[in-house]
C-alpha atoms as a PDB file:
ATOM      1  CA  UNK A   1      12.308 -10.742   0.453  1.00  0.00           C
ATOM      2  CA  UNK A   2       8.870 -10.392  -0.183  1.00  0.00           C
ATOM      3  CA  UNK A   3       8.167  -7.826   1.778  1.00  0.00           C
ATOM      4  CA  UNK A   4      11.788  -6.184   1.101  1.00  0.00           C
ATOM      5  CA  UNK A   5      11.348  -6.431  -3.036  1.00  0.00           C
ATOM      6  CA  UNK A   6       8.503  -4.380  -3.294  1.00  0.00           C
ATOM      7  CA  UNK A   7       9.400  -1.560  -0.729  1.00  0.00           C
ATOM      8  CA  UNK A   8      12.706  -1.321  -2.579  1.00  0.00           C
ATOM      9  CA  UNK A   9      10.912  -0.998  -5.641  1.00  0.00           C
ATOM     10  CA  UNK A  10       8.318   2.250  -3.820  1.00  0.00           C
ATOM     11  CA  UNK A  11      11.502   3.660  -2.094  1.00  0.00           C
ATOM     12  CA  UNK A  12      12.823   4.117  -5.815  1.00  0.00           C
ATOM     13  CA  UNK A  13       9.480   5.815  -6.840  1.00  0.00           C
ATOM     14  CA  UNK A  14       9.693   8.049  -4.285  1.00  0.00           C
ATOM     15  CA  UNK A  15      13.098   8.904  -4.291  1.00  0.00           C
ATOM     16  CA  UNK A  16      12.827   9.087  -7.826  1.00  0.00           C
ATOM     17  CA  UNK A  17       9.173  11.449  -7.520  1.00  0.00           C
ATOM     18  CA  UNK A  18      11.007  13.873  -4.915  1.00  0.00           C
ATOM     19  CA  UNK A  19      13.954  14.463  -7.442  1.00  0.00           C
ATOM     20  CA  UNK A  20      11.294  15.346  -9.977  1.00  0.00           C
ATOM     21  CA  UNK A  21       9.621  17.788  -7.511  1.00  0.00           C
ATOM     22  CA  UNK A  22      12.712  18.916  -6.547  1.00  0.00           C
ATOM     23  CA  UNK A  23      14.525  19.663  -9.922  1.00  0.00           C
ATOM     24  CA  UNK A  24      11.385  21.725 -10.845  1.00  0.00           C
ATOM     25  CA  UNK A  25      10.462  23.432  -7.768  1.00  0.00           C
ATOM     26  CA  UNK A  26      11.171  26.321  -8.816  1.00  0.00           C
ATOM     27  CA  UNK A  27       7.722  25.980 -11.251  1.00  0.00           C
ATOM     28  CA  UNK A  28       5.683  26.261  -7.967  1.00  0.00           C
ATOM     29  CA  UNK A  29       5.244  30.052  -7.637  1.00  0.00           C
ATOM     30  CA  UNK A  30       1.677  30.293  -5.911  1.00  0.00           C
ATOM     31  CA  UNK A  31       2.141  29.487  -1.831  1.00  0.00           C
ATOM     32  CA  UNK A  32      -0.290  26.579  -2.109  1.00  0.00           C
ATOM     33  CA  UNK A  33       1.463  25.023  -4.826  1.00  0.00           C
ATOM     34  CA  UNK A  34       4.934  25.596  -2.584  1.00  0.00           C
ATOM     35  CA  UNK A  35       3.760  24.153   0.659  1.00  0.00           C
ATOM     36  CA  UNK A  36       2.077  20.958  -0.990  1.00  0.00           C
ATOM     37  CA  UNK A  37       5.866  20.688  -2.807  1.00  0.00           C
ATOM     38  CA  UNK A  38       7.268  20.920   0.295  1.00  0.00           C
ATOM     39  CA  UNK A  39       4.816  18.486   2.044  1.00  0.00           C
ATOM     40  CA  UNK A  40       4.959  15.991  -0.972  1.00  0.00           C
ATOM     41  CA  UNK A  41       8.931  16.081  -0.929  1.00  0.00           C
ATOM     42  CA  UNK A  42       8.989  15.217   3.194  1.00  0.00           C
ATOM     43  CA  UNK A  43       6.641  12.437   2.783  1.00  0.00           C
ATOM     44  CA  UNK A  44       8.528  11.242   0.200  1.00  0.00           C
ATOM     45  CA  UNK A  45      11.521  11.480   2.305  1.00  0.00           C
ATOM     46  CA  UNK A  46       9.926  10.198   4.928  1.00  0.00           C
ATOM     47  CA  UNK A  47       8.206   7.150   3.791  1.00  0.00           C
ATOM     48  CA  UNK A  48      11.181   4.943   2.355  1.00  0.00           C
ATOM     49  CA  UNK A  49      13.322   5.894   5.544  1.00  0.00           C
ATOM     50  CA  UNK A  50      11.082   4.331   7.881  1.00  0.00           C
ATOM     51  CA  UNK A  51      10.137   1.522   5.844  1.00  0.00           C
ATOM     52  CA  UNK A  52      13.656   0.357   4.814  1.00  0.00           C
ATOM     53  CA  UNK A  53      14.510   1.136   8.533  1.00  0.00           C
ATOM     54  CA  UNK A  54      12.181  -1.444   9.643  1.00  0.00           C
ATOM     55  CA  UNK A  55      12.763  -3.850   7.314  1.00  0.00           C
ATOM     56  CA  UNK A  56      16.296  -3.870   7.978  1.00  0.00           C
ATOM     57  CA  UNK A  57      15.760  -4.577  11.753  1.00  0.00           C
ATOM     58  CA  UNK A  58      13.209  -7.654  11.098  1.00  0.00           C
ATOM     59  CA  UNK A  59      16.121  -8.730   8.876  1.00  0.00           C
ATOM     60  CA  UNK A  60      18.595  -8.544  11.151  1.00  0.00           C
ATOM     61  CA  UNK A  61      16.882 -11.459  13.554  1.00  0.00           C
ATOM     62  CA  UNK A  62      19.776 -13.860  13.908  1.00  0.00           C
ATOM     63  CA  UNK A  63      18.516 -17.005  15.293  1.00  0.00           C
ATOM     64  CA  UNK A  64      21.792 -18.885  15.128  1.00  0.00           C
ATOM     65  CA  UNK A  65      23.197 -16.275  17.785  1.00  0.00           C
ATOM     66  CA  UNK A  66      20.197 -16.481  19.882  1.00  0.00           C
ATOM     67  CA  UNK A  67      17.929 -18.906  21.477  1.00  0.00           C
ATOM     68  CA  UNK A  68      14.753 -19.255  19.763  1.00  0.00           C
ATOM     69  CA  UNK A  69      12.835 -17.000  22.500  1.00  0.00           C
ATOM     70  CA  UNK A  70      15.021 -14.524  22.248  1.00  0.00           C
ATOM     71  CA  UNK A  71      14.383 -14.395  18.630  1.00  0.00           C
ATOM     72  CA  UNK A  72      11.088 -14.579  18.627  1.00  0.00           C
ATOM     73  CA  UNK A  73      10.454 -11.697  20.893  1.00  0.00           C
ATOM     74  CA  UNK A  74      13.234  -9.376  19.075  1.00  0.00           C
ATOM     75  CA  UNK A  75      10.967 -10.818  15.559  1.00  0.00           C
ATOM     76  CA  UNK A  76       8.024 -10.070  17.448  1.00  0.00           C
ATOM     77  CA  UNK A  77       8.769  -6.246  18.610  1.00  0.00           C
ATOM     78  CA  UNK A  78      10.157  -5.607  15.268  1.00  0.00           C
ATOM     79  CA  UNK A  79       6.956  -6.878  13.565  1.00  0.00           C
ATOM     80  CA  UNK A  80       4.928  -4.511  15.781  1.00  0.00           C
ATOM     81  CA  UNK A  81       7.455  -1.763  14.837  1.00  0.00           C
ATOM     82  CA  UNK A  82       6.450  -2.557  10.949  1.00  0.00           C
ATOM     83  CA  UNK A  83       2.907  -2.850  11.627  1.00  0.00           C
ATOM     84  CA  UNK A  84       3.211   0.672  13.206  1.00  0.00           C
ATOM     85  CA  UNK A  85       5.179   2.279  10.092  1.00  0.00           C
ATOM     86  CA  UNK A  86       2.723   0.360   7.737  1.00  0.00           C
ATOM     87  CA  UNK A  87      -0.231   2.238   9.414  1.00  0.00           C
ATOM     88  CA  UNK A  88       1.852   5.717   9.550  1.00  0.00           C
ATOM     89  CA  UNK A  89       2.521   4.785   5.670  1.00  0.00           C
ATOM     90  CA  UNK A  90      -0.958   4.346   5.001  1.00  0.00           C
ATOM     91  CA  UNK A  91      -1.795   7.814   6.459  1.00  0.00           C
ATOM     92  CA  UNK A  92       0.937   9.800   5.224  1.00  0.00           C
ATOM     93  CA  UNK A  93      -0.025   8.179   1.793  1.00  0.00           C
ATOM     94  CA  UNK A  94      -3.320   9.605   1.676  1.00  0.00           C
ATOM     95  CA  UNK A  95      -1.446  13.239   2.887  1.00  0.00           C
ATOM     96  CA  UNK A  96       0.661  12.487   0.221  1.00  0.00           C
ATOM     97  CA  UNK A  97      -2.378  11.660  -2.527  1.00  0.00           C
ATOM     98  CA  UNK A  98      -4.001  15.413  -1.520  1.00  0.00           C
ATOM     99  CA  UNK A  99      -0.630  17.277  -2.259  1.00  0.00           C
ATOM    100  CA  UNK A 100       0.867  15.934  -5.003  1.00  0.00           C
ATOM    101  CA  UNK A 101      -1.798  15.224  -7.063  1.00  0.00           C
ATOM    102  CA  UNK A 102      -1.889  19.596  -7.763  1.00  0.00           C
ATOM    103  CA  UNK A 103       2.044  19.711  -7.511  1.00  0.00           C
ATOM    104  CA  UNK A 104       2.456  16.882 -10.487  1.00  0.00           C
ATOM    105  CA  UNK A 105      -0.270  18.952 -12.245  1.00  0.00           C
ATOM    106  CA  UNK A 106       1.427  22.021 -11.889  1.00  0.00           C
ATOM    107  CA  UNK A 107       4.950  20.739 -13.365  1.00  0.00           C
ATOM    108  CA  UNK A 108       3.756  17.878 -15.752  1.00  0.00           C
ATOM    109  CA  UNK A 109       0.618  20.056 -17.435  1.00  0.00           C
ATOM    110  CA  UNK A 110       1.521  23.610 -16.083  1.00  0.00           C
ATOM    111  CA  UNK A 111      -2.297  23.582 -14.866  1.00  0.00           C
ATOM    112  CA  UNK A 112      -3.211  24.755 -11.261  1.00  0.00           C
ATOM    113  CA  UNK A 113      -5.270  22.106 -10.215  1.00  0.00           C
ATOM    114  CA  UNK A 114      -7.101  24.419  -7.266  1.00  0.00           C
ATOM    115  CA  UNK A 115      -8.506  26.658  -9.536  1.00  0.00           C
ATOM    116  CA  UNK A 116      -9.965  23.754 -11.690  1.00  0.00           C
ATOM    117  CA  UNK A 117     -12.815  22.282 -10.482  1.00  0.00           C
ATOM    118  CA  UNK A 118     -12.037  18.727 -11.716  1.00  0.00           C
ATOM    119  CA  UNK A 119      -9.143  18.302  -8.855  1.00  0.00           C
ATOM    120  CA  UNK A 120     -11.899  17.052  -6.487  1.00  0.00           C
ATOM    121  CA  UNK A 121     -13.545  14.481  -8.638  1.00  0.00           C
ATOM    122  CA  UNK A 122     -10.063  12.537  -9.063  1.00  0.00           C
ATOM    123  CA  UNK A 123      -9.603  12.866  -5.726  1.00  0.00           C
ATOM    124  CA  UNK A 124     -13.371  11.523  -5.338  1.00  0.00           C
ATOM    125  CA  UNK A 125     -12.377   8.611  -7.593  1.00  0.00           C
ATOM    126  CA  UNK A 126      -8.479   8.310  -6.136  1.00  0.00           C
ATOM    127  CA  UNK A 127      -9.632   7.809  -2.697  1.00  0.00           C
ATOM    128  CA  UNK A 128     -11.014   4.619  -2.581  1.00  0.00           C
ATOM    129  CA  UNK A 129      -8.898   2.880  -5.079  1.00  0.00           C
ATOM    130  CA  UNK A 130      -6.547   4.282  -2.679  1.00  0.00           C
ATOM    131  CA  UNK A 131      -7.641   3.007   0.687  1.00  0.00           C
ATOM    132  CA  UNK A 132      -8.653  -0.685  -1.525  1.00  0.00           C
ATOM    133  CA  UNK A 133      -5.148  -0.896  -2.640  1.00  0.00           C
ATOM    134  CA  UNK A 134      -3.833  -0.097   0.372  1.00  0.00           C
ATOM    135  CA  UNK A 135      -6.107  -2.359   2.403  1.00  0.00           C
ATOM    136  CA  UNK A 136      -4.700  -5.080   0.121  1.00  0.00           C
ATOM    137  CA  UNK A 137      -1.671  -4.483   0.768  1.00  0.00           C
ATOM    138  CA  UNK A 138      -1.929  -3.990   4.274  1.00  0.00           C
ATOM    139  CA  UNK A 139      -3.713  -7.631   4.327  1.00  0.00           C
ATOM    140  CA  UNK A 140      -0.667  -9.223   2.556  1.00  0.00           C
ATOM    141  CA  UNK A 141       1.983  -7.909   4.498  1.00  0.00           C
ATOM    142  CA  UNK A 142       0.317  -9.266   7.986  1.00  0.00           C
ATOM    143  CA  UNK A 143       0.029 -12.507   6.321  1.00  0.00           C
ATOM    144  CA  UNK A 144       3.915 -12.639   5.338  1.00  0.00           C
ATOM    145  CA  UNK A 145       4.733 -11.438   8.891  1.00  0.00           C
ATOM    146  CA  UNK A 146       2.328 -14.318  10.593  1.00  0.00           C
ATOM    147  CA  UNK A 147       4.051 -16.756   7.800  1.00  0.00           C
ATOM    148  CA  UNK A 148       7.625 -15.930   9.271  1.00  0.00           C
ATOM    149  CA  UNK A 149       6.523 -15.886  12.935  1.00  0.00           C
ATOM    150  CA  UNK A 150       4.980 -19.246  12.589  1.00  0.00           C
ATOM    151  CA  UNK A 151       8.229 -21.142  10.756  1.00  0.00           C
ATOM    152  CA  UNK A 152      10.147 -19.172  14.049  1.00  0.00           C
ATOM    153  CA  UNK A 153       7.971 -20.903  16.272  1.00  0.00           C
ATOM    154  CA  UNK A 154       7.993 -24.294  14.213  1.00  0.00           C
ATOM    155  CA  UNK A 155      11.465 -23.490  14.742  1.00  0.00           C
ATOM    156  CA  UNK A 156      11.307 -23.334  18.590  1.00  0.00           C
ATOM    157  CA  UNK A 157       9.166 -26.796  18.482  1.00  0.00           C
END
């Protein structure tokens, strides 16, 4: 659940940011603007599916059913499998910072963000709150997983 909570919560946001892009899509009228909508709106697609996809599977260990090896491995591969999409995440997250950051602009302030020059100090300032936040995150999410996969092995003892 602690992992679960707070990817439920950023598979709302997403869902909830495509719809926005979506509704108003047809705002985008320069190509740019129209391929980083299109870009933003698969990431956002993309990013809950896999993570709630993952998360599911960990979920789904059933040690009662199983002997304790046999759940450990099946926690262990699924843990990998997490630590994968939390890696993808992190890099389709940045993809995602550098194309919606002028799509938002375009349909929250009508502003084209390309043709001001400002775009590329917030994404100066973005970027490493950005990779610090996700770091962070990162950190706290291996810790969880270690957390579970010791009590399994406590478990097995």
């Amino acid at each position: 659940n602690k992992i679960l909570i707070p990817e439920a919560a950023g598979a709302l946001v997403c869902i909830a940011a495509m719809g926005f892009i979506l509704i108003n899509f047809q705002k985008l009228s320069v190509w740019y603007l129209l391929l980083c909508g299109f870009v933003s709106v698969f990431i956002l697609l993309v990013l809950p599916f896999f993570s709630v996809k993952v998360i599911r599977k960990m979920r789904s260990v059933n040690i009662s059913d199983k002997n304790f090896k046999q759940s450990l491995l099946e926690y262990s591969k699924s843990k990998k499998q997490f630590v994968f999409v939390q890696k993808l995440n992190f890099y389709l997250g940045a993809i995602l910072m550098l194309t919606i950051l002028p799509v938002m602009g375009k349909l929250i302030s009508g502003a084209d963000f390309f043709k001001e020059t400002n775009l590329w100090y917030a994404y100066a300032v973005a970027f490493p709150f950005f990779y610090l936040i996700s770091k962070w995150i990162f950190k706290n999410y291996n810790k969880i997983n270690a957390d579970a996969e010791n009590i399994l092995k406590e478990l097995e003892s």
